[in-house]
Protein backbone atom coordinates (compact mmCIF):
# COMPACT_ATOMS: atom_id res chain seq x y z
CA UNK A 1 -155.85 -45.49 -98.27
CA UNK A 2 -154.12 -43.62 -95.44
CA UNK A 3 -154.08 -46.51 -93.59
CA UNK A 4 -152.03 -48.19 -96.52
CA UNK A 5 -149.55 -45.12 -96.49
CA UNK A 6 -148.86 -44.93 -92.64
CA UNK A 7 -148.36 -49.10 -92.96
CA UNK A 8 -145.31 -48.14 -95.50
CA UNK A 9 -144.24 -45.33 -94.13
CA UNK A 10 -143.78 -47.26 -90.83
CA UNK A 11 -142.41 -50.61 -92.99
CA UNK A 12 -139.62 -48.22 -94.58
CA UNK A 13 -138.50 -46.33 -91.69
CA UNK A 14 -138.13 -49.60 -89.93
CA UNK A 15 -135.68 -51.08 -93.30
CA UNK A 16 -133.58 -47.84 -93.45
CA UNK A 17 -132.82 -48.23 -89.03
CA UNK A 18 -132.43 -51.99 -89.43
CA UNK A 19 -129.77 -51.75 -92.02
CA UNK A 20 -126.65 -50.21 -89.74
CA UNK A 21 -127.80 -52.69 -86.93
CA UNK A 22 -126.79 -55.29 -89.80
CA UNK A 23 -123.86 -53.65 -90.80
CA UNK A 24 -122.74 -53.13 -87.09
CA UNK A 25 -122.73 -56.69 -85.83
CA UNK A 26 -121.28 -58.98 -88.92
CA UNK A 27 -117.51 -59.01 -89.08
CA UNK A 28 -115.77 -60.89 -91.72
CA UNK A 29 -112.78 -63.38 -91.33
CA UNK A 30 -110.73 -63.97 -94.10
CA UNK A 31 -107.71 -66.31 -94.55
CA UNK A 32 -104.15 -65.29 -95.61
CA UNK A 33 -102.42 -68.47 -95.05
CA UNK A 34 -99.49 -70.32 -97.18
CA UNK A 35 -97.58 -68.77 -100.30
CA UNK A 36 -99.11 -65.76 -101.42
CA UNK A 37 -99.38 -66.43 -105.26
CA UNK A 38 -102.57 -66.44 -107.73
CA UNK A 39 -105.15 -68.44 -105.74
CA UNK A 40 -104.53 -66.89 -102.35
CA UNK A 41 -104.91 -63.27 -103.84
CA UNK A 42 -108.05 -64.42 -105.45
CA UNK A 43 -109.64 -65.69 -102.34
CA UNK A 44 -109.01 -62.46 -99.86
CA UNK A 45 -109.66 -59.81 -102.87
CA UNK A 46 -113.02 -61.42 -103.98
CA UNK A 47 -114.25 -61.95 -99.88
CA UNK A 48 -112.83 -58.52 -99.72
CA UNK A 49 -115.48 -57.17 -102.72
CA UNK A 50 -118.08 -59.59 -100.55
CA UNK A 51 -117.57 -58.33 -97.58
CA UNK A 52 -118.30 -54.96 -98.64
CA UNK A 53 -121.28 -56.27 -100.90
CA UNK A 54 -122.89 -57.51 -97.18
CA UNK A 55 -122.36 -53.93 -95.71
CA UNK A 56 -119.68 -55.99 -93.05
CA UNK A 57 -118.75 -53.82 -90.37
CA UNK A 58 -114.89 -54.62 -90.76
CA UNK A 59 -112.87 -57.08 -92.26
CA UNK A 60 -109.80 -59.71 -90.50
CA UNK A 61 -107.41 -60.71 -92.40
CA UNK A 62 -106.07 -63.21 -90.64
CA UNK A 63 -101.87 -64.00 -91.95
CA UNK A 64 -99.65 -66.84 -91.72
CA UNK A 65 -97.72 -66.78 -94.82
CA UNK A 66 -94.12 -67.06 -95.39
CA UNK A 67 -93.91 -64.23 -98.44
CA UNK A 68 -94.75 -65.20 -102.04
CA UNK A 69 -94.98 -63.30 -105.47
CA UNK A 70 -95.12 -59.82 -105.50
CA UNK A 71 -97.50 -59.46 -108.23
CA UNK A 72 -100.20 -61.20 -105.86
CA UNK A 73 -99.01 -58.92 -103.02
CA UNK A 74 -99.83 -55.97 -104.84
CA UNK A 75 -102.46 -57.09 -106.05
CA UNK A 76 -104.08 -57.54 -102.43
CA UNK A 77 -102.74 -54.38 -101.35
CA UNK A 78 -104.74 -52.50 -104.37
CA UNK A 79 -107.79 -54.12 -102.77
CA UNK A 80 -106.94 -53.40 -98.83
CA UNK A 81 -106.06 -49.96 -100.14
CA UNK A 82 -109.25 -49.37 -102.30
CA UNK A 83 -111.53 -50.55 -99.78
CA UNK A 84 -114.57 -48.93 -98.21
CA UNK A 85 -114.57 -50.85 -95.09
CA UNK A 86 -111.81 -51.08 -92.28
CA UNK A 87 -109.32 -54.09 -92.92
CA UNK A 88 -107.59 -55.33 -89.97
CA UNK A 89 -104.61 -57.40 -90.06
CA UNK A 90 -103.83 -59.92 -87.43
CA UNK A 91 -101.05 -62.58 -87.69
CA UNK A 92 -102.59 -65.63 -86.14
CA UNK A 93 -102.49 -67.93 -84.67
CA UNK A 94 -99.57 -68.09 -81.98
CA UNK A 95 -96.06 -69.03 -84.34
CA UNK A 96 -97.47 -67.89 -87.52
CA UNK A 97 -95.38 -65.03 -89.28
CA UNK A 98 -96.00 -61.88 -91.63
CA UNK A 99 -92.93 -62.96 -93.58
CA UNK A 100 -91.76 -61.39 -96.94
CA UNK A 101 -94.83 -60.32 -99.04
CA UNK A 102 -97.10 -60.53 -95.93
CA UNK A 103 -94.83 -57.58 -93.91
CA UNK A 104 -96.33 -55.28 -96.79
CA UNK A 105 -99.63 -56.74 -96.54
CA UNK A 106 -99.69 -56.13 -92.72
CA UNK A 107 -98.38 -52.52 -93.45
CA UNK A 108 -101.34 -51.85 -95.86
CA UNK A 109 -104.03 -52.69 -93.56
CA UNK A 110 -105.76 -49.90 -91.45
CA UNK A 111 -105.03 -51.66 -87.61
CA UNK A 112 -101.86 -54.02 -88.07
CA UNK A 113 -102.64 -56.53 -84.79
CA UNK A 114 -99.89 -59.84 -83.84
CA UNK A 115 -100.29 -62.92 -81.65
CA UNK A 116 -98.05 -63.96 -78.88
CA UNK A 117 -94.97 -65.81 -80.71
CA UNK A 118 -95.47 -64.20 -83.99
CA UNK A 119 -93.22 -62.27 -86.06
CA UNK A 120 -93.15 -60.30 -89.04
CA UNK A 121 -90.10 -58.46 -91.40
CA UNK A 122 -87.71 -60.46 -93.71
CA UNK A 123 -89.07 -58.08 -96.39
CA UNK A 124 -85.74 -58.19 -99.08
CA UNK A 125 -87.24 -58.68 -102.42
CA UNK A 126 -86.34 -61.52 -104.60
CA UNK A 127 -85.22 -60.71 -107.88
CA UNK A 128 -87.44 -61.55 -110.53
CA UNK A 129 -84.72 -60.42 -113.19
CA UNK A 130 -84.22 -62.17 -116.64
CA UNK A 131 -84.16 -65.42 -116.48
CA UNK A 132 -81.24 -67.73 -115.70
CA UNK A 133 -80.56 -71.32 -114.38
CA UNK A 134 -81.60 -71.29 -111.35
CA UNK A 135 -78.92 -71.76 -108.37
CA UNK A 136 -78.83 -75.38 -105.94
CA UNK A 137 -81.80 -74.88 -103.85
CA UNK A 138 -81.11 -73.57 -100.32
CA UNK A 139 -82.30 -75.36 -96.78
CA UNK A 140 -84.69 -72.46 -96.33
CA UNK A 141 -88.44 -71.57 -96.55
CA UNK A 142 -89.94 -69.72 -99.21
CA UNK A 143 -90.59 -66.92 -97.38
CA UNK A 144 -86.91 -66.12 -95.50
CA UNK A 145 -85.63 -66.21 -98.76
CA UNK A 146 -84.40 -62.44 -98.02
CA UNK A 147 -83.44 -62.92 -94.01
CA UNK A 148 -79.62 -62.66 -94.88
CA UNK A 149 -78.99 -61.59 -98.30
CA UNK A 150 -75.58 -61.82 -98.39
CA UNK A 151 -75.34 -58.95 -100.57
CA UNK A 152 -77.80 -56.16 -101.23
CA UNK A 153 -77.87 -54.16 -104.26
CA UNK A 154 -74.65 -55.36 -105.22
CA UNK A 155 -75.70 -54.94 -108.67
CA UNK A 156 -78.00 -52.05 -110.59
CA UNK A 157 -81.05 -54.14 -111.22
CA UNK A 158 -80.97 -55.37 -107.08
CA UNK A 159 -80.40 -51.93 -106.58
CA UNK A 160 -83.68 -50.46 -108.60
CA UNK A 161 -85.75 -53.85 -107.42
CA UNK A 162 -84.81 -52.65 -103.38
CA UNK A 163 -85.16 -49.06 -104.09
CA UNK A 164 -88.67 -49.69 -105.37
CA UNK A 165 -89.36 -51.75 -102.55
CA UNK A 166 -87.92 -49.26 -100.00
CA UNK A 167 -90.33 -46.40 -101.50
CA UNK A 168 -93.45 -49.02 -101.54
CA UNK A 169 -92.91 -49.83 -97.61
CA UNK A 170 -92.12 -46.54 -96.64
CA UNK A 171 -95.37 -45.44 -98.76
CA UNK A 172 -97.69 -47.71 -96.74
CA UNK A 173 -95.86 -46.70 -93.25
CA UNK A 174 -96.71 -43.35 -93.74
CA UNK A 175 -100.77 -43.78 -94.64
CA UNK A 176 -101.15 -46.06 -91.63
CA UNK A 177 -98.63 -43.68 -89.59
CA UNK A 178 -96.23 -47.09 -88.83
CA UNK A 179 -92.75 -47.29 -88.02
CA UNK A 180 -90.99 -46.91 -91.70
CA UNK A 181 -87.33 -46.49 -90.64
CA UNK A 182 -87.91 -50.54 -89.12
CA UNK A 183 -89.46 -51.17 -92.57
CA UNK A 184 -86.84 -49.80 -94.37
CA UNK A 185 -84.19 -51.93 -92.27
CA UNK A 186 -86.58 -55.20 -93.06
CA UNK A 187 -86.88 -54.36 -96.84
CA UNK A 188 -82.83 -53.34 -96.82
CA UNK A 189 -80.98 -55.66 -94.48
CA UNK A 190 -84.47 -58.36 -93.72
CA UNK A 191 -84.49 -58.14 -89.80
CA UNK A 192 -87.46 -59.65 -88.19
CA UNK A 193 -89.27 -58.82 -84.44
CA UNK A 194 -91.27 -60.61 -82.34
CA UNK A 195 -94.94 -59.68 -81.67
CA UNK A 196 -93.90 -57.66 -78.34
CA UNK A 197 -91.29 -55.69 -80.05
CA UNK A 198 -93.00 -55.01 -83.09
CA UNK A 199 -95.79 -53.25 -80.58
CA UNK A 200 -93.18 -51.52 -78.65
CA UNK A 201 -91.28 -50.11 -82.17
CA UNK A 202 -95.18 -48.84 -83.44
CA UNK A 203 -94.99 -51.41 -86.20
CA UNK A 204 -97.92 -52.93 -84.97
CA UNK A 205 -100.76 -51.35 -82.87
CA UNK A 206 -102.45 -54.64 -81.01
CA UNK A 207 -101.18 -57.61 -79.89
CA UNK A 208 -104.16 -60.23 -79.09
CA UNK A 209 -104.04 -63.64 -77.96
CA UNK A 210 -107.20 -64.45 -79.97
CA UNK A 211 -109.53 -63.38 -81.84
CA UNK A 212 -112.16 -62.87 -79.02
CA UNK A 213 -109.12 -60.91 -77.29
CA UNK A 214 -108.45 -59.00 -80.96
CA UNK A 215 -112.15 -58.08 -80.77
CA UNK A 216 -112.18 -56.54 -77.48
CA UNK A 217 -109.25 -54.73 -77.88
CA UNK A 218 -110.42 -52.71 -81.15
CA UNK A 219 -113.84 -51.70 -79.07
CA UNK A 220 -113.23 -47.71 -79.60
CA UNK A 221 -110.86 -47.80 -81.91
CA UNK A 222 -111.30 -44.46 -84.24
CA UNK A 223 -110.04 -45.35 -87.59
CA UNK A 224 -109.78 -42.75 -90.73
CA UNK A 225 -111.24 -44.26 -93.89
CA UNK A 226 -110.56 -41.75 -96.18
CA UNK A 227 -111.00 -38.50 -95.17
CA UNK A 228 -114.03 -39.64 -92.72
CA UNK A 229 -112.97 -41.10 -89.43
CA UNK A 230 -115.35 -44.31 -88.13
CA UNK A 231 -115.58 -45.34 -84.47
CA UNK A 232 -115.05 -49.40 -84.14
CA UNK A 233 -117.92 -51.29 -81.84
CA UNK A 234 -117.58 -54.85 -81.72
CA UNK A 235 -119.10 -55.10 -78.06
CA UNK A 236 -122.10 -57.28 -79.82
CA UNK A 237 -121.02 -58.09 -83.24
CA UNK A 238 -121.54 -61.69 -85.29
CA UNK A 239 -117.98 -63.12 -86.67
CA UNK A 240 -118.48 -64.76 -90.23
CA UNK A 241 -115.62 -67.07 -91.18
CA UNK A 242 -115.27 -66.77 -95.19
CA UNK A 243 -114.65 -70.36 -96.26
CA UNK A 244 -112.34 -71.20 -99.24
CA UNK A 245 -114.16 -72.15 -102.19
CA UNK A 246 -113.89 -74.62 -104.98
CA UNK A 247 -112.74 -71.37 -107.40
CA UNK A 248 -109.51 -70.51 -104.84
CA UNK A 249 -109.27 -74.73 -104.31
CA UNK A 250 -109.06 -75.27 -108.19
CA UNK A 251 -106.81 -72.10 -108.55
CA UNK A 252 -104.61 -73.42 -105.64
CA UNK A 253 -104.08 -76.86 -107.63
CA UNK A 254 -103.40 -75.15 -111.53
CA UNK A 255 -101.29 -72.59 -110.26
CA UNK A 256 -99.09 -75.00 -108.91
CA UNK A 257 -95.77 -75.04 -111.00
CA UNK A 258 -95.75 -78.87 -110.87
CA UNK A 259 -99.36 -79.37 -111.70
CA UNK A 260 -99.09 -76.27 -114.53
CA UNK A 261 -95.94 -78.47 -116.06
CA UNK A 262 -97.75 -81.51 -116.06
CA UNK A 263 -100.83 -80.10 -117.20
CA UNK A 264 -99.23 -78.78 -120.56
CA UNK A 265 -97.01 -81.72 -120.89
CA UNK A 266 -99.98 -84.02 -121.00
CA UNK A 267 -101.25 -81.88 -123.56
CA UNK A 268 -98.80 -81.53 -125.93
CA UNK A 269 -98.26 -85.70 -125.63
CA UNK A 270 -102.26 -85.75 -126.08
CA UNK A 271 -102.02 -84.00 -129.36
CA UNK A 272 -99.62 -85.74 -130.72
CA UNK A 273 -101.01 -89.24 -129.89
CA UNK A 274 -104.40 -87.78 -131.82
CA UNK A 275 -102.20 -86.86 -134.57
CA UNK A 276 -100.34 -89.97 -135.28
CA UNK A 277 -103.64 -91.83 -135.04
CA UNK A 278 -106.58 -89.74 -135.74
CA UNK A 279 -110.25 -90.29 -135.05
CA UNK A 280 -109.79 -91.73 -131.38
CA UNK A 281 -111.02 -88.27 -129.97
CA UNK A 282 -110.30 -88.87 -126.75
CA UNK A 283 -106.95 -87.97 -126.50
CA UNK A 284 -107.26 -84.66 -128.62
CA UNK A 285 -109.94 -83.32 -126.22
CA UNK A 286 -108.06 -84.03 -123.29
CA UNK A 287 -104.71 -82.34 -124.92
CA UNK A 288 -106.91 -79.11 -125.57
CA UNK A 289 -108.52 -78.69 -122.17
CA UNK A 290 -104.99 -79.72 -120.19
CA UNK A 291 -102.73 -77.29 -122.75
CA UNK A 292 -105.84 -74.64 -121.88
CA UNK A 293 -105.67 -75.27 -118.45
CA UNK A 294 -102.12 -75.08 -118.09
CA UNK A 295 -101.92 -71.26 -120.18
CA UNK A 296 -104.31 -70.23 -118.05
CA UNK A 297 -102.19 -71.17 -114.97
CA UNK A 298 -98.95 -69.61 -116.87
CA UNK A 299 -100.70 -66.65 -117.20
CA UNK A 300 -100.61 -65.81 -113.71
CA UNK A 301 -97.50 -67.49 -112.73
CA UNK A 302 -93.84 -65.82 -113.39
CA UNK A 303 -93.29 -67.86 -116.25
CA UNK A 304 -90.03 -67.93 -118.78
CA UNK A 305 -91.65 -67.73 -122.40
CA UNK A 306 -88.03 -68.63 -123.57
CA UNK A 307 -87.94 -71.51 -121.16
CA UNK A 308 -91.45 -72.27 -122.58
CA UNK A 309 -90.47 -72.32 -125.96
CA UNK A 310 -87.48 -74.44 -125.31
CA UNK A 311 -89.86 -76.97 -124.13
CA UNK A 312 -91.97 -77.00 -126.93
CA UNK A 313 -88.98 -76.75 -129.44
CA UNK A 314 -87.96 -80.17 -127.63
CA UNK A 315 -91.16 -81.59 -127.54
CA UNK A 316 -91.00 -80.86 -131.95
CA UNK A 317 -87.66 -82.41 -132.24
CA UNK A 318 -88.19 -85.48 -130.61
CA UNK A 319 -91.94 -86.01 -132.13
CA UNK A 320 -89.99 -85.24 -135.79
CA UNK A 321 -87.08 -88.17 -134.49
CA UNK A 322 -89.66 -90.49 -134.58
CA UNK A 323 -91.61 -89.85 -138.11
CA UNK A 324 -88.26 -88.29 -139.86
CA UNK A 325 -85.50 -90.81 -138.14
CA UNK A 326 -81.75 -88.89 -138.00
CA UNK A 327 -80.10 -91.54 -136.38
CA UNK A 328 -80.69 -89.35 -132.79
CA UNK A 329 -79.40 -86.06 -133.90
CA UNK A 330 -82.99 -84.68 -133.45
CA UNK A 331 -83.85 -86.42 -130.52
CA UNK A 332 -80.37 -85.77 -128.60
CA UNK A 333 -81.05 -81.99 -129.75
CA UNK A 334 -84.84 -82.60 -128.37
CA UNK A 335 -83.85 -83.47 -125.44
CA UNK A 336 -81.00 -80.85 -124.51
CA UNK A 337 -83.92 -78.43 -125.54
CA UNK A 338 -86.56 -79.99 -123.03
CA UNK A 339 -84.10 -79.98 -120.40
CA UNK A 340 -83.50 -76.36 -120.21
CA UNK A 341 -86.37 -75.23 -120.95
CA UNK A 342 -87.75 -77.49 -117.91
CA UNK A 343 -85.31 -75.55 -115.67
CA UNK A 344 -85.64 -71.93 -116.60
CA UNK A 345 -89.37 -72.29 -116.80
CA UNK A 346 -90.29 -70.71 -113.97
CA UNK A 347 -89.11 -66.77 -114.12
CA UNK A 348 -88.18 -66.52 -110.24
CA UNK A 349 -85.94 -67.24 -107.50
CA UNK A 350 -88.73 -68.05 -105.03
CA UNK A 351 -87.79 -72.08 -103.93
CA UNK A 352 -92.11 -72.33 -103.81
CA UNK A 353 -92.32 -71.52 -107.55
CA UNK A 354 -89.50 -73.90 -108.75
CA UNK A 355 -90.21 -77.28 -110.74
CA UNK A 356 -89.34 -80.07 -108.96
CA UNK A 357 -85.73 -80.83 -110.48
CA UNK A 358 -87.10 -84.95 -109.97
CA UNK A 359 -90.26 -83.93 -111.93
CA UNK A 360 -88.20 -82.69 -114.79
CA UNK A 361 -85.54 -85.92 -114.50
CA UNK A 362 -88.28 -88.20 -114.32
CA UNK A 363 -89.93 -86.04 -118.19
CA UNK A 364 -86.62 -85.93 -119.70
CA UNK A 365 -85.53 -89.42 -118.94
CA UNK A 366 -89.25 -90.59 -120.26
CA UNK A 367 -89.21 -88.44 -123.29
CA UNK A 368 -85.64 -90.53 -124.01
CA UNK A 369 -86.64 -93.64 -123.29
CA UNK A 370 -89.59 -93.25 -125.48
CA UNK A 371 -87.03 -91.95 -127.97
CA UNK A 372 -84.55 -94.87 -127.68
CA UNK A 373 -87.48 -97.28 -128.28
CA UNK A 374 -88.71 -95.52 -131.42
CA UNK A 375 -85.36 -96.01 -133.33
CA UNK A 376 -85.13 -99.06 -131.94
CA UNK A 377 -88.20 -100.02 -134.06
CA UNK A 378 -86.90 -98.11 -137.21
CA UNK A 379 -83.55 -99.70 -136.86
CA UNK A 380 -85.52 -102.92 -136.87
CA UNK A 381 -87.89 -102.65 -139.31
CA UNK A 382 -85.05 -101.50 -141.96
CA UNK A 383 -82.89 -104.91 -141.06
CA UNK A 384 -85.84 -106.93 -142.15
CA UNK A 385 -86.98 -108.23 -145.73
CA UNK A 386 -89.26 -106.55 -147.99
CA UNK A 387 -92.76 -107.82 -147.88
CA UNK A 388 -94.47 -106.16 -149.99
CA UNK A 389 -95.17 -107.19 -154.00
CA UNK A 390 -94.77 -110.64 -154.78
CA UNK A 391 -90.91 -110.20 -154.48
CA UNK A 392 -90.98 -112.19 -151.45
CA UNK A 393 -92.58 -115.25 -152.12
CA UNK A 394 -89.35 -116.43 -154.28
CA UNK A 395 -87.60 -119.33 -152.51
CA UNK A 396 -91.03 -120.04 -150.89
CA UNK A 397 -92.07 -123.55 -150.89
CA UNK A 398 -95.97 -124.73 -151.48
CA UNK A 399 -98.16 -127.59 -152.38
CA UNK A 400 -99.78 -128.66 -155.26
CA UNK A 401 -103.88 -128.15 -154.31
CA UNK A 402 -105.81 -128.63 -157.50
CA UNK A 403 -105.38 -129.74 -161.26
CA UNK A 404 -108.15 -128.20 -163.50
CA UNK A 405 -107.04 -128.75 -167.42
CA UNK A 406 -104.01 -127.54 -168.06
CA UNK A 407 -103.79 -125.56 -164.98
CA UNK A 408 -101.78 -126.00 -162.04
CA UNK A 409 -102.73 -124.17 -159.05
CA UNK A 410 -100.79 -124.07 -155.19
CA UNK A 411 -101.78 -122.24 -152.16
CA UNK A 412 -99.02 -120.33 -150.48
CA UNK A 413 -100.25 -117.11 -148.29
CA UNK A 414 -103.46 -118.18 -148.11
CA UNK A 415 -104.33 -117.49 -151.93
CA UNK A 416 -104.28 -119.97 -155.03
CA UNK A 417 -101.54 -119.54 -157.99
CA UNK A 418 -101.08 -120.47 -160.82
CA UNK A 419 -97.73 -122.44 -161.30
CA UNK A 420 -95.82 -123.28 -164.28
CA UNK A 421 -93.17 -126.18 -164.15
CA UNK A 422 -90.93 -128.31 -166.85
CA UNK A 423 -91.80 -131.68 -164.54
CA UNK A 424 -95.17 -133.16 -164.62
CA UNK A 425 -97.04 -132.24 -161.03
CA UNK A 426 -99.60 -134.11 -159.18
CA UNK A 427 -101.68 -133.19 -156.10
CA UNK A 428 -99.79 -133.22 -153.33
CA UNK A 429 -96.10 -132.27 -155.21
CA UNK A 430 -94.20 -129.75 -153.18
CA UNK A 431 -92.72 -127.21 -155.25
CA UNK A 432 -89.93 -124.31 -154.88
CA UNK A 433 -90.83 -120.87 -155.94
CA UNK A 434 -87.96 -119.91 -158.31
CA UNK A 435 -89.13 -116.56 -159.94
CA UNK A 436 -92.62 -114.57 -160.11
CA UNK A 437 -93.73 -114.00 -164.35
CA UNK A 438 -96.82 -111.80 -164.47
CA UNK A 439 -99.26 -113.15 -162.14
CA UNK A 440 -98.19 -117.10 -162.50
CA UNK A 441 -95.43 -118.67 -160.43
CA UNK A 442 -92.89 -120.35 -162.01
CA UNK A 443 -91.98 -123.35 -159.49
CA UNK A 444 -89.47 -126.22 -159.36
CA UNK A 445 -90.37 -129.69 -157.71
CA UNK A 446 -88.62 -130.83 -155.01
CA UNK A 447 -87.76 -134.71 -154.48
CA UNK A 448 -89.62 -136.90 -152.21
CA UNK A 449 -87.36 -138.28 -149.80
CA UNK A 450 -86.95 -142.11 -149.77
């Protein structure tokens, strides 16, 4: 029995002095790379929660983006912020930027680090006021879209939108002790710096070729994490590379504008197909799970609700066209409705979160053709004869097919009648239908020629 309590004693004291030898040698790489929107905040804040879950010594962000959506900026600040672990940003590799929504990101993080041939700043906000049609799309990336405003704050709601910008920046340049009269200038006027002036200014505090380089460099380093201070070692340390996963790859597809547009297009077409011919199935199921798919995706995108409505409102008026026909007024209305809607959908100014103007052509002129078709089918089908009743078998000719008594019976569409007629008939007479009486025919016979 003693034996058995000096074995555990041993077996526990070994567990609790192998667990910071973990923690000390397993440092976490993370990707930052592309338009920060839904699916690239999802992937660094949940390897973020991981990272911590493994007891990683540190984490590397490692940023190439040209800016994005500030909701999924601040949403990975909140998580670089509330963190529990050192976060270490590092713009990567040589030509990659911190552009936008990634200067504030960089800002947040506890050591900001660059490459050669980086560059960070072009922080001006873009307005994500009420929505509007959208301007003629610019020769420019995503992420400059605030490198030369041509006029800042020119009116109050730019004003509030910079202001609130300003005081963010300047918030996070104060915690990490950074430059904030440079990120003032990049939020107000959206300057930019190379790598080696961004060091030289104190709006960075490494600048690594590598990561190997990074490493070495932050050997030492004494960072505050809250109000304890923590010693960096990374003289012997294991670098994990946190892959993407399918969750971030599916969310990278949805929240695609495009892909979100088509998605609840195909719906609301999928619907309406099950509609107008129930018990097919297939169709109905797929509208759900694409119109589901597609909220979901609008959820976290800036969307227009008016725009979205429009759409829908469209959608109604050309579906009603075809089942109530008003000679195009609905459709025409339907598809002034789609149109705008299409355009206005997306509640930003941000050229990576636009709908494809060809996208939204290639819909509208579909939804008319498919309109122009429809009446062209009703317009048909009024111009032609009535077929229904036994109307339409007047002037229709026959022949005589059996004799039974008194009877006289033809065959015309593929059913026997009963004629009556003021000549005799044999088999074989062809007869005119001149009117319908009851259910007999009353018939005329027609001369045999020669």
């Amino acid at each position: 029995m003693p034996v058995t309590k000096y074995f555990l004693s041993i077996l526990f004291l070994f567990c609790c002095l192998q667990a910071p030898a973990y923690a000390a040698k397993s440092v976490w790489l993370i990707d930052v790379k592309g338009g920060i929107g839904p699916a690239t905040a999802d992937h660094m804040v949940r390897g973020l929660e991981q990272a911590q879950q493994e007891d990683a010594a540190f984490v590397v962000l490692l940023i190439d983006t040209p800016g994005g959506l500030d909701s999924a900026m601040r949403q990975m600040i909140k998580a670089v912020l509330a963190a529990r672990i050192p976060v270490i940003g590092y713009v990567s590799p040589s030509g990659a930027r911190a552009a936008s929504a990634g200067t504030y990101l960089l800002y947040a993080t506890h050591i900001a680090a660059m490459a050669p041939a980086t560059n960070l700043g072009a922080a001006t906000p873009v307005q994500i006021g009420a929505p509007e049609l959208p301007s003629v799309p610019q020769q420019k990336d995503s992420g400059a879209a605030g490198d030369q405003p041509k006029s800042v704050g020119s009116t109050a709601m730019e004003r509030k939108i910079i202001n609130d910008a300003v005081a963010y920046i300047q918030g996070l340049a104060n915690l990490r002790k950074r430059n904030s009269e440079w990120a003032t200038s990049a939020v107000r006027e959206g300057v930019s710096v190379p790598a080696a002036e961004a060091l030289s200014l104190g709006v960075v505090d490494i600048v690594a070729a590598d990561t190997t380089s990074l490493l070495r460099k932050l050997d030492g380093r004494i960072i505050k994490l809250g109000e304890a201070e923590l010693t960096l070692s990374t003289s012997d340390v294991d670098i994990y590379h946190h892959p993407i996963d399918w969750r971030s790859d599916f969310l990278s597809v949805i929240t695609d504008p495009n892909v979100a547009y088509l998605l609840i297009l195909i719906g609301v077409y999928g619907l309406i197909f099950e509609v107008s011919n129930p018990g097919f199935g297939i169709p109905g199921i797929v509208g759900v799970v694409c119109i589901c798919v597609a909220l979901y995706a609008f959820q976290v995108l800036p969307v227009s609700y008016a725009g979205l409505a429009l759409m829908l409102l469209g959608i109604i008026l050309m579906t009603a066209e075809a089942f109530a026909p008003s000679f195009g007024v609905l459709g025409l209305g339907g598809i002034a409705a789609f149109s705008i809607g299409s355009i206005i959908l997306m509640d930003t100014e941000l050229p990576a979160y636009q709908i494809a103007m060809p996208l939204i052509v290639a819909f509208t002129a579909f939804s008319a053709v498919l309109l122009v078709f429809t009446l062209g089918l009703l317009v048909r089908a009024r111009k032609q004869s009535v077929v229904t009743g036994m109307a339409h078998l007047v002037g229709s000719s026959a022949e005589v097919e059996l004799l039974h008594g008194e009877e006289t019976l033809v065959r015309l569409d593929g059913e026997l009648w009963q004629v009556r007629c003021e000549q005799p008939l044999a088999i074989h007479d062809h007869v005119t239908v001149t009117a319908v009486e009851g259910i007999a025919l009353v018939v005329t016979k027609k001369r045999r020629d020669g």
